[in-house]
C-alpha atoms as a PDB file:
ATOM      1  CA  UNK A   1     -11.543  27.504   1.227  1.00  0.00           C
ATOM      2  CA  UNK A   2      -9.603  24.925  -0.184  1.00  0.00           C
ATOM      3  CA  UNK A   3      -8.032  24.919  -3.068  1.00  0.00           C
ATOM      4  CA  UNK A   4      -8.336  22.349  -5.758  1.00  0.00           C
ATOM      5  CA  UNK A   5      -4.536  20.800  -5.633  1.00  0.00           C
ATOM      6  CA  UNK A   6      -5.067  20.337  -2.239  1.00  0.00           C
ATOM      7  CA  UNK A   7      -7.972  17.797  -2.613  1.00  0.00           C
ATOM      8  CA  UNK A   8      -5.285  15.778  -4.496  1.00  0.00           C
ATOM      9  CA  UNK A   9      -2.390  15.855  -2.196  1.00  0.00           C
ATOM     10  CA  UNK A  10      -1.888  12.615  -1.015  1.00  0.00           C
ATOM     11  CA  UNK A  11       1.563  13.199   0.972  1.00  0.00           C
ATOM     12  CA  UNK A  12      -0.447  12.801   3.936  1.00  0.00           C
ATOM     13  CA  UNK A  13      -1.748   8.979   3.267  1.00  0.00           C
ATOM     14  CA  UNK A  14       2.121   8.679   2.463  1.00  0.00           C
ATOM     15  CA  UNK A  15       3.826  10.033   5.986  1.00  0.00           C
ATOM     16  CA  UNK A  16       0.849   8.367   7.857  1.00  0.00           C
ATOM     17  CA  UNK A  17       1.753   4.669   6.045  1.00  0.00           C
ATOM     18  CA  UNK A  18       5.788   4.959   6.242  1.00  0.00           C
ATOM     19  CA  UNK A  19       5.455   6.493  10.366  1.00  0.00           C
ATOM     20  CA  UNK A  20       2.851   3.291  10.730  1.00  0.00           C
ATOM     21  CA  UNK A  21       5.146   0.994   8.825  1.00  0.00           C
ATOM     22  CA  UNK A  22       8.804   2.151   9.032  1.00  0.00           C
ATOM     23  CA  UNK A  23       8.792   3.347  12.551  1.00  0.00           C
ATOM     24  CA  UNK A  24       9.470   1.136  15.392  1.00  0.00           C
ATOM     25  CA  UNK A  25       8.100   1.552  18.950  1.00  0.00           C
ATOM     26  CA  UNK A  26      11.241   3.638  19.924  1.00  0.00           C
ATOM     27  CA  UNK A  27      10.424   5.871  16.998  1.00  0.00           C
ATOM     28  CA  UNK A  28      13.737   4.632  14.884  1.00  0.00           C
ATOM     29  CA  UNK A  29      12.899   3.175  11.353  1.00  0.00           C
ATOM     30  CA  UNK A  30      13.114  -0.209  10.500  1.00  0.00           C
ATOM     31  CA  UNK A  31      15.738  -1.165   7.852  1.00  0.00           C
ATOM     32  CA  UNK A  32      14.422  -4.345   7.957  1.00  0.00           C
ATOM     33  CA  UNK A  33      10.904  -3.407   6.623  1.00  0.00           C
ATOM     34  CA  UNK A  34      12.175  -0.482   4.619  1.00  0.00           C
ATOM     35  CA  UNK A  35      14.579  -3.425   2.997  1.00  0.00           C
ATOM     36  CA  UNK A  36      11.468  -5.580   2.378  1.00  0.00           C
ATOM     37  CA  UNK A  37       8.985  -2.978   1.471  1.00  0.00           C
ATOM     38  CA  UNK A  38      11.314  -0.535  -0.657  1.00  0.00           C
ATOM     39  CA  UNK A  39      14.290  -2.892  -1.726  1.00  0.00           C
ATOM     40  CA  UNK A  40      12.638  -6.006  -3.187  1.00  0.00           C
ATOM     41  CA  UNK A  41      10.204  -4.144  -5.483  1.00  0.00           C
ATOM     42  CA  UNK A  42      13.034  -1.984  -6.579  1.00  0.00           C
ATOM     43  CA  UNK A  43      14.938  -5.526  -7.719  1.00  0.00           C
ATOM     44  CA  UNK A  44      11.572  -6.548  -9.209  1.00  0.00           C
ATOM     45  CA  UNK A  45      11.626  -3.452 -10.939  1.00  0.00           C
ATOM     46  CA  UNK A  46      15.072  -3.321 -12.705  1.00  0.00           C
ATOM     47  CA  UNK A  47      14.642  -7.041 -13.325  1.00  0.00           C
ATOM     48  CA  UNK A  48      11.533  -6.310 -15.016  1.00  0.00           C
ATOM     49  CA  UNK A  49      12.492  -3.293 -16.970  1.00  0.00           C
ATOM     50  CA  UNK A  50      15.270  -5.601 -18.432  1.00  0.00           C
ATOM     51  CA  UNK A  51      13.998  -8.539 -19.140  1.00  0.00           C
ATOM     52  CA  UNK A  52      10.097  -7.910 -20.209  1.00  0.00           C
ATOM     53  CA  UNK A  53       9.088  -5.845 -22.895  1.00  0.00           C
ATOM     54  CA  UNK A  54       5.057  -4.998 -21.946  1.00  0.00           C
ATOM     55  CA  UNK A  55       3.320  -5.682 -18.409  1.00  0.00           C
ATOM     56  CA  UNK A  56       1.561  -8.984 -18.670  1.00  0.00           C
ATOM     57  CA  UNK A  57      -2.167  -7.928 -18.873  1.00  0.00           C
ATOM     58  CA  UNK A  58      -2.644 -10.539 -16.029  1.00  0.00           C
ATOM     59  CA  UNK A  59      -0.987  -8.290 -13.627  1.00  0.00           C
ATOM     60  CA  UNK A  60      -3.047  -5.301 -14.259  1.00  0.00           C
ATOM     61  CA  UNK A  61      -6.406  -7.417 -14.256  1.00  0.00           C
ATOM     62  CA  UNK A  62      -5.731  -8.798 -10.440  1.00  0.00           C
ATOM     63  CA  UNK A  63      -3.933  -5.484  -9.330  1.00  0.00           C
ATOM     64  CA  UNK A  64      -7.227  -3.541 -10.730  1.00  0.00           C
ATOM     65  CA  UNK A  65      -9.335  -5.959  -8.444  1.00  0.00           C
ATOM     66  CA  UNK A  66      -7.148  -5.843  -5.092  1.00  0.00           C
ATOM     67  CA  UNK A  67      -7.192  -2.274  -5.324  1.00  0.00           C
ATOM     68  CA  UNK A  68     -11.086  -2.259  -5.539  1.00  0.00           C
ATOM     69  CA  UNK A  69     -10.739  -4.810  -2.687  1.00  0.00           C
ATOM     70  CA  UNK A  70      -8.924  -2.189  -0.453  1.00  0.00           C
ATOM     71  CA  UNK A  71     -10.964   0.375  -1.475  1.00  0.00           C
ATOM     72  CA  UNK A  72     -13.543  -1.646   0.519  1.00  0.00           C
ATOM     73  CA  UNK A  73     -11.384  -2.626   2.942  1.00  0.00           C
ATOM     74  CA  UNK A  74     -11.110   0.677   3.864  1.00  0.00           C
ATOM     75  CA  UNK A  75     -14.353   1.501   4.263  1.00  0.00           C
ATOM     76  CA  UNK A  76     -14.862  -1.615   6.486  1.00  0.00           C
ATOM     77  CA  UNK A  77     -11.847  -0.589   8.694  1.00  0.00           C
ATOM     78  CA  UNK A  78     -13.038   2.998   9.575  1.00  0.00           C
ATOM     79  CA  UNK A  79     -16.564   1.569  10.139  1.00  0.00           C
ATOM     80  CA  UNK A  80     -14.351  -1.066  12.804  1.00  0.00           C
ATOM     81  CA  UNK A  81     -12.575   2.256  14.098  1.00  0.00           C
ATOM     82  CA  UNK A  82     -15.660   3.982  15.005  1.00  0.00           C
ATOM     83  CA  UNK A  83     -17.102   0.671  16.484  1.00  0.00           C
ATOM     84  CA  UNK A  84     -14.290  -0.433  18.661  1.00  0.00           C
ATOM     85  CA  UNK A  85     -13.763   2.837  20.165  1.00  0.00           C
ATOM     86  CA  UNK A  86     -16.534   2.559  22.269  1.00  0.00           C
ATOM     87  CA  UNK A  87     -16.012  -0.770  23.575  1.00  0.00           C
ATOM     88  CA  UNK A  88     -12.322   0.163  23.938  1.00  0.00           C
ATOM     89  CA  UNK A  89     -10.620   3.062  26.098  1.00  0.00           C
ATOM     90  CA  UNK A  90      -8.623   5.665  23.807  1.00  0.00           C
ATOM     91  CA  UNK A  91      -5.489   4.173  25.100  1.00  0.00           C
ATOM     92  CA  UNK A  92      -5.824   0.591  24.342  1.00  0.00           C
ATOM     93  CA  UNK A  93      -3.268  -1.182  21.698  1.00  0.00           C
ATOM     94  CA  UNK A  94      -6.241  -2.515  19.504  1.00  0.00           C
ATOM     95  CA  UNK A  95      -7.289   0.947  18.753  1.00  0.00           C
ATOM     96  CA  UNK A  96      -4.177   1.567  18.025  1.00  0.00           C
ATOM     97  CA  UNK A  97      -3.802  -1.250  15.967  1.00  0.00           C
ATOM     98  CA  UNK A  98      -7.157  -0.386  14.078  1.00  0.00           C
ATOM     99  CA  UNK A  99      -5.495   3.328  13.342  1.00  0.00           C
ATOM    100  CA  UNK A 100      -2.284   1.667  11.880  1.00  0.00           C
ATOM    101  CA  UNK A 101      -4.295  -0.542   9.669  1.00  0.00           C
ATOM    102  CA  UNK A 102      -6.376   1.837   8.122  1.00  0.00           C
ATOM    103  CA  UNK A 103      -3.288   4.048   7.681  1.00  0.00           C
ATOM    104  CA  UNK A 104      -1.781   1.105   5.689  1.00  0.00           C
ATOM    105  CA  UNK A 105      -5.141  -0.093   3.838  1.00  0.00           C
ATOM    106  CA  UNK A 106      -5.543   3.588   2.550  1.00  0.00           C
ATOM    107  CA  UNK A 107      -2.129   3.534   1.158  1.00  0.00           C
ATOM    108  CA  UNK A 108      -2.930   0.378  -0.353  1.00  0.00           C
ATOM    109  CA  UNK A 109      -5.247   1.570  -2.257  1.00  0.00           C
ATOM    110  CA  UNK A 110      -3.376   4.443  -3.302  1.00  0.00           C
ATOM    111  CA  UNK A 111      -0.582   2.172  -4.567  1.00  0.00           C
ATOM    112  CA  UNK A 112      -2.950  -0.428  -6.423  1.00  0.00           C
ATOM    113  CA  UNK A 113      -4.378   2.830  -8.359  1.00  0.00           C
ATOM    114  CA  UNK A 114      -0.682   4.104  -9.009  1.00  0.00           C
ATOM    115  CA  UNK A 115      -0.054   0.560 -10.321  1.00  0.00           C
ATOM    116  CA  UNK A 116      -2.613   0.199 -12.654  1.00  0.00           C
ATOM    117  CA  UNK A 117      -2.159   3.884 -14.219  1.00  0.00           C
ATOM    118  CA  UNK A 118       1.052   3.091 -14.266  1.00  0.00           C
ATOM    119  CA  UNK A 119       0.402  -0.021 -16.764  1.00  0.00           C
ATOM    120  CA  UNK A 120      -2.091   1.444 -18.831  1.00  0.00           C
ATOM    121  CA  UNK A 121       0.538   4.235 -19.099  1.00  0.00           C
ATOM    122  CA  UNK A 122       3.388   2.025 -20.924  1.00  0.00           C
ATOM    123  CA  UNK A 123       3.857   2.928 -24.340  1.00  0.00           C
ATOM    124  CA  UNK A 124       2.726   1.404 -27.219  1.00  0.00           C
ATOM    125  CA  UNK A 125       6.048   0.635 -29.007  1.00  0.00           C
ATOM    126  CA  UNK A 126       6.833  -2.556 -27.014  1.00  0.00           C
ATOM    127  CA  UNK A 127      10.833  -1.965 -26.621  1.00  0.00           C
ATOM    128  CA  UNK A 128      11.826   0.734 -26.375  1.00  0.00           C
ATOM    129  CA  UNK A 129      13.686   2.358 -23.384  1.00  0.00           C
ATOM    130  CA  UNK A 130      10.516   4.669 -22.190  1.00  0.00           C
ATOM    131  CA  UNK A 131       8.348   1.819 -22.252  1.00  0.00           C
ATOM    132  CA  UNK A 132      11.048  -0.892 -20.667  1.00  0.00           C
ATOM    133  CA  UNK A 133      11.132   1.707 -17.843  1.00  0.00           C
ATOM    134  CA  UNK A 134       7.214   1.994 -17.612  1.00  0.00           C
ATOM    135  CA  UNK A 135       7.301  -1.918 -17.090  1.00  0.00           C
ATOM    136  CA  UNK A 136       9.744  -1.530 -14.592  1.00  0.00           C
ATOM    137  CA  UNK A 137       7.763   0.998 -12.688  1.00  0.00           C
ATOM    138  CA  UNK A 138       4.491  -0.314 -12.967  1.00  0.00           C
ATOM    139  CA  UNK A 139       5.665  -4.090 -12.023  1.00  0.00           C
ATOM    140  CA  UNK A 140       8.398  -2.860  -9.182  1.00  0.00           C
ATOM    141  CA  UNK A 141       4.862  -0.518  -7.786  1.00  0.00           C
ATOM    142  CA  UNK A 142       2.702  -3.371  -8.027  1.00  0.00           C
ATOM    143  CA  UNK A 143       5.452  -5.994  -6.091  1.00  0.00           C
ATOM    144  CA  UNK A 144       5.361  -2.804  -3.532  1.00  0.00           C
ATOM    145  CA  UNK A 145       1.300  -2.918  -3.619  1.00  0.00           C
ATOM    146  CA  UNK A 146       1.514  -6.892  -2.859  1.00  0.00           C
ATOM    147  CA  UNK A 147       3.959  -6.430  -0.093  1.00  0.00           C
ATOM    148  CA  UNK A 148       1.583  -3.933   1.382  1.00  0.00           C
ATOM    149  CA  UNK A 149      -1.072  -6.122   1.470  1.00  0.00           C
ATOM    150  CA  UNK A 150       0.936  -8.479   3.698  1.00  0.00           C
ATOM    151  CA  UNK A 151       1.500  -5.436   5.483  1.00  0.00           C
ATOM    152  CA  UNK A 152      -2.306  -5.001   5.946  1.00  0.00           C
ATOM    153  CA  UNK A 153      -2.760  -8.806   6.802  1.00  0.00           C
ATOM    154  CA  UNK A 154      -0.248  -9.012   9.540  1.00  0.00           C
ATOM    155  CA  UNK A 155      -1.428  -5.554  11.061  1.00  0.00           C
ATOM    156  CA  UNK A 156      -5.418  -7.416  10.824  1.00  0.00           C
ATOM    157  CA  UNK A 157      -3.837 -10.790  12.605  1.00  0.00           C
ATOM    158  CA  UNK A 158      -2.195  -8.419  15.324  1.00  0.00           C
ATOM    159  CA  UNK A 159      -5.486  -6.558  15.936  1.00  0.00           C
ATOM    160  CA  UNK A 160      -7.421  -9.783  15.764  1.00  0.00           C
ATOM    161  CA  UNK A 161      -5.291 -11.303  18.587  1.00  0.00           C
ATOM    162  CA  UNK A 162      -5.522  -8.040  20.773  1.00  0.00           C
ATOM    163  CA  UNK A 163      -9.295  -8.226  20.479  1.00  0.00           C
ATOM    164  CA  UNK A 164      -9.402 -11.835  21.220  1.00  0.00           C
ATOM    165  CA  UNK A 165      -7.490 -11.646  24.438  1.00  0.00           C
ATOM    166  CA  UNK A 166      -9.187  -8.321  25.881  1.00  0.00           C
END
């Protein structure tokens, strides 16, 4: 039986996004993409934390719908999976392609839900060093959510382009 912390352990989406993301062909990781996916929402972050005193409602409203988006996404994506593997053979890059995107789509979603706790989260005392760092978070998580999409869009092109050629 399982038990009930295990049904929220999400380590797993985590490992399967950063070995689908991070990890080159070779197996090394990409400090290139780590950089990109890790380094600029970390700037965004501190930038944030400093400079902004509450996370503009705006963010949380479009964040809030992406993330429903995803959600949807996903559901799409596995429904492609199961599809495509029985036009393709279990080897073939597009399903491979297909198994990397829903890895990244799922922790997508995960991300736009962390983003938008995160900003209904921030304190109310506008300010204040817990809530500048709650801004921080929540906008440095959601620049991370954004570059994930792009993420998720380049992964779709690449598994568009397979398709289209076999």
């Amino acid at each position: 039986m399982t038990s009930l912390s295990s049904k929220f352990d999400v380590r797993g989406i985590v490992k399967d996004h950063v070995a689908a993301t991070l990890q080159t062909n070779e197996g090394k990781t990409s400090i290139g993409n780590a950089a990109c996916l890790y380094g600029i929402p970390l700037l965004s972050a501190v930038a944030s934390g400093i400079w902004l005193t509450s996370v503009p409602g705006e963010l949380l409203t479009v964040i809030s719908i992406l993330a429903g988006l995803s959600f949807a996404l996903a559901v799409f994506v596995f429904e492609l999976r199961i599809t495509a593997e029985q036009k393709f053979k279990r080897e073939s890059y597009v399903l491979t392609l297909i198994d990397r995107l829903y890895k990244n789509v799922l922790y997508s979603v995960l991300i736009g839900i962390l983003s938008v706790v995160l900003g209904v989260l921030v304190p109310g005392s506008s300010g204040t060093v817990m809530s500048r760092l709650f801004v921080g978070l929540c906008v440095g998580v959601s620049c991370h959510y954004v570059l994930v999409l792009v993420v998720v869009l380049r992964t779709l092109q690449a598994a568009y382009r397979e398709m289209a050629i076999g």
